[in-house]
Protein backbone atom coordinates (compact mmCIF):
# COMPACT_ATOMS: atom_id res chain seq x y z
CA UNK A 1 5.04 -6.25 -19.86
CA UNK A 2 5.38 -9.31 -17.35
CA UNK A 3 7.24 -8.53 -13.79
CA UNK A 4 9.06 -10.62 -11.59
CA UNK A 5 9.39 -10.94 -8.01
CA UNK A 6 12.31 -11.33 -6.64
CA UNK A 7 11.88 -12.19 -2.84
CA UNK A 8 14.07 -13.05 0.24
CA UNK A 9 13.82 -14.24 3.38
CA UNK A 10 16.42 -11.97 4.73
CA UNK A 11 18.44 -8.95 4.24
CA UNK A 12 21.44 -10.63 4.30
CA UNK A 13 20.24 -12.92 0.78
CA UNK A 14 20.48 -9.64 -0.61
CA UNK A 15 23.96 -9.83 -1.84
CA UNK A 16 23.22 -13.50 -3.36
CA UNK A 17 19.79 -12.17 -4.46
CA UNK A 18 20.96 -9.16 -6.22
CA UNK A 19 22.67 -11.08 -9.75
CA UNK A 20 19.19 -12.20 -10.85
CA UNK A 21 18.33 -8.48 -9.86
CA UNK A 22 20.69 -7.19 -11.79
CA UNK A 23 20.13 -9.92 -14.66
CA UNK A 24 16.60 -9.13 -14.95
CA UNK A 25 17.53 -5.61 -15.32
CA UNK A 26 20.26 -6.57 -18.13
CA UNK A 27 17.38 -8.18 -19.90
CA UNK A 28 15.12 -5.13 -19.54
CA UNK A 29 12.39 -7.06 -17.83
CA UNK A 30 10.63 -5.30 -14.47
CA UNK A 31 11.56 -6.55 -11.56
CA UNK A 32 10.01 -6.13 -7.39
CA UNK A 33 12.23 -6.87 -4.81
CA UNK A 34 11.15 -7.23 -1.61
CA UNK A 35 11.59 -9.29 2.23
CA UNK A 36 9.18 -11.96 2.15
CA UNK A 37 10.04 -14.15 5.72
CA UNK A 38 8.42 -17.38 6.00
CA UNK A 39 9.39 -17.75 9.68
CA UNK A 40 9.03 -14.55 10.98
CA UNK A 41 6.37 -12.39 8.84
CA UNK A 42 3.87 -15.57 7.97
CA UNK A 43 0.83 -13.28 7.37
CA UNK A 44 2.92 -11.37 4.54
CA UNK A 45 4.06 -14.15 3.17
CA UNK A 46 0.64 -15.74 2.63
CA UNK A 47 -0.35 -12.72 1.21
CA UNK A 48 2.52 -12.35 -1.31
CA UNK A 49 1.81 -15.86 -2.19
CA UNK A 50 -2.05 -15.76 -2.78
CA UNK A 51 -1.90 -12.19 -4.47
CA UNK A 52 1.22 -12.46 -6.82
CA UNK A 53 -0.58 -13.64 -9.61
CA UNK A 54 -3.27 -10.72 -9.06
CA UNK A 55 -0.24 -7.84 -8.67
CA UNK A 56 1.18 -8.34 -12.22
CA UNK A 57 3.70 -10.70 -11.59
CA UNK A 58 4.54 -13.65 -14.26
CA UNK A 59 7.26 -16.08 -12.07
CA UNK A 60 8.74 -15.29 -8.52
CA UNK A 61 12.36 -15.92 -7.96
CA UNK A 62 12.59 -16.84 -3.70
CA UNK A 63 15.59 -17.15 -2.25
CA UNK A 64 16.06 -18.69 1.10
CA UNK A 65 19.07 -19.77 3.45
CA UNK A 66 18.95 -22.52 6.35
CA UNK A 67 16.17 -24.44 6.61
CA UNK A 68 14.71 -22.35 3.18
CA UNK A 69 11.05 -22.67 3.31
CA UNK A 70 10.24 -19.57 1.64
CA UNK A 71 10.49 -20.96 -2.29
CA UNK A 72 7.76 -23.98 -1.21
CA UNK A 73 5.91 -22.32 0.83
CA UNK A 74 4.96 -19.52 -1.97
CA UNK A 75 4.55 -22.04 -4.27
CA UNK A 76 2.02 -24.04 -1.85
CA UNK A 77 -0.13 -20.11 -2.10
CA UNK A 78 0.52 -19.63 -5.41
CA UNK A 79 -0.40 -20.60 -9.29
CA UNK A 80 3.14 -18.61 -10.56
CA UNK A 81 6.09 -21.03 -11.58
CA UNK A 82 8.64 -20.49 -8.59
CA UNK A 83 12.53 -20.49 -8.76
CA UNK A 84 14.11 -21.10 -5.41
CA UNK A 85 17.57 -19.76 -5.32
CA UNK A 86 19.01 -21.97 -2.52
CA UNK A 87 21.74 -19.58 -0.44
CA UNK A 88 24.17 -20.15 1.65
CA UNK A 89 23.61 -18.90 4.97
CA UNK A 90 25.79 -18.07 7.94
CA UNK A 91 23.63 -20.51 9.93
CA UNK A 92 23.25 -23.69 7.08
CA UNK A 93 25.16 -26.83 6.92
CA UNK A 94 27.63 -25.25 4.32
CA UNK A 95 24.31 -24.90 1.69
CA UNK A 96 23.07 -28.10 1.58
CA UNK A 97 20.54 -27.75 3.53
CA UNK A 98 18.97 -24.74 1.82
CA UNK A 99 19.77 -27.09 -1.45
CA UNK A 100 18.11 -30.15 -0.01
CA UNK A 101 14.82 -28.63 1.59
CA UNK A 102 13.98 -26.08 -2.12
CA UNK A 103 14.81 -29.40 -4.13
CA UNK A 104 12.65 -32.04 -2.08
CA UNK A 105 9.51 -30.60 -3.06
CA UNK A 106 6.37 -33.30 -2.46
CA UNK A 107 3.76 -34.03 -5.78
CA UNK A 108 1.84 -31.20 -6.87
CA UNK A 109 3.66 -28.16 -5.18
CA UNK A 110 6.61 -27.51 -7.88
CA UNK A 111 9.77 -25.32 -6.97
CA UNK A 112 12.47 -24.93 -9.90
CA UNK A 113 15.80 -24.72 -8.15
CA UNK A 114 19.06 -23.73 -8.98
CA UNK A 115 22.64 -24.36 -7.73
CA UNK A 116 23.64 -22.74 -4.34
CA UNK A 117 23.71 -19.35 -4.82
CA UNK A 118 22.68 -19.33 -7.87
CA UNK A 119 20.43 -15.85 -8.30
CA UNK A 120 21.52 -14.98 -11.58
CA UNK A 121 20.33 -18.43 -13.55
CA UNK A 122 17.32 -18.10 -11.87
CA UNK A 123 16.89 -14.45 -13.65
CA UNK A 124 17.63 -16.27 -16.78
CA UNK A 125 15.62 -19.20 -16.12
CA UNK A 126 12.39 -16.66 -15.28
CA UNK A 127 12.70 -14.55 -18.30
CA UNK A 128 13.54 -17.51 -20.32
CA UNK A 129 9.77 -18.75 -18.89
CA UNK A 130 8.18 -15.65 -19.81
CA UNK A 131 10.17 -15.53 -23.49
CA UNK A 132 7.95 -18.50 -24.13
CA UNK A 133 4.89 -16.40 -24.39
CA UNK A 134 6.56 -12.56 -25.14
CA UNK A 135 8.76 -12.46 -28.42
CA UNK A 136 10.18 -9.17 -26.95
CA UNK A 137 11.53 -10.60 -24.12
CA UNK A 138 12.00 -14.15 -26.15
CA UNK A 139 14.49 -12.12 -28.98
CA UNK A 140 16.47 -9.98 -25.72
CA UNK A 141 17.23 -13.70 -24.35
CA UNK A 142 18.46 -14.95 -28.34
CA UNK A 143 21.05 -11.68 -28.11
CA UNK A 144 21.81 -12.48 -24.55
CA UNK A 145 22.78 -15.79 -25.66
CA UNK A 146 24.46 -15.19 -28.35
CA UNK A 147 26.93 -12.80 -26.67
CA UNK A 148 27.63 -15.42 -24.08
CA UNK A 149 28.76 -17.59 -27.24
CA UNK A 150 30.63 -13.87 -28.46
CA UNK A 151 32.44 -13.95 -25.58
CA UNK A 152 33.68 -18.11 -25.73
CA UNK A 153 34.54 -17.66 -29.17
CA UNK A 154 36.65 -14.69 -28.37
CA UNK A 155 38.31 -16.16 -25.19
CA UNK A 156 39.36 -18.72 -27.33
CA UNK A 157 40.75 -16.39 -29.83
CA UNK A 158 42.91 -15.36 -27.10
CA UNK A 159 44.69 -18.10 -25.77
C-alpha cells in the first residue's frame, strides 16, 4: 500500500493540515505527518525531499503559510507529484501570498495547488493520484464520491 506525506512548515499549519489528515484516514490510505521547515530546518528538508520517493511514499501533500516555499522547494528535491496546500498564516497578506508563491511555479518544477486552506482536496486530490494505479484505493474514492452525491440528493430531498 502507497503512503502519503503530509508535511508542514509549522505547528501552527497543523489545524489547516489536519482535514487532508483526517481525509486520508477516511479513505483508509497511510498517511506520515511530520514538520518539514524550509526556512529554518533546510538540511531536513533536503533530506525529506531527496529520500521521499525511497521511504515508501507515493505523493506529498506540503503545506506552507507566508512566503510558502516548502511545496516548491520539495518538489525542486523530489520525483513525487506535490500538492501545496497554500495556508493562511498569521503573518501573510490575508493568503495570497502563500496562494501566489505555491501557484507561480517556473518550467519543469511542478506543484499542484489548491485553494487557501484547502488540506482536505489535497487528500482527495493525492489518493485520487494514487487510485490511478491501485483499484483498492481507486473503488474507496468511487464510494467516497458517490456519498458526496448521497448526501446532495438528500439535501435536496429536504428542502
Amino acid at each position: 500500500m502507497s503512503k502519503i506525506g503530509v508535511i508542514m512548515g509549522s505547528k501552527s499549519d497543523l489545524p489547516v493540515m489536519q482535514d487532508a489528515i483526517d481525509i486520508l484516514k477516511e479513505l483508509n490510505i497511510e498517511v506520515e505527518v511530520d514538520i518539514v521547515s524550509a526556512h529554518r530546518t533546510p538540511e531536513k528538508l533536503f533530506d525529506y525531499g531527496k529520500h521521499a520517493h525511497t521511504r515508501g511514499f507515493s505523493v506529498i501533500i506540503a503545506g506552507a503559510g507566508g512566503a510558502a516555499h516548502l511545496p516548491g522547494m520539495i518538489a525542486s528535491l523530489s520525483p513525487l507529484p506535490v500538492i501545496g496546500v497554500p495556508v493562511k498564516s498569521s503573518n501573510s497578506i490575508d493568503g495570497w501570498d502563500s496562494v501566489l508563491s505555491i501557484l507561480q511555479m517556473p518550467g519543469g518544477v511542478p506543484v499542484a495547488t489548491v485553494a487557501l486552506n484547502g488540506a482536505k482536496n489535497a487528500g482527495i486530490l493525492a489518493a485520487q493520484i494514487i487510485g490511478s494505479s491501485n483499484s483498492d484505493v481507486l473503488n474507496t474514492i468511487i464510494e467516497y464520491k458517490e456519498g458526496l452525491k448521497a448526501k446532495v440528493i438528500e439535501s435536496s430531498k429536504n428542502l
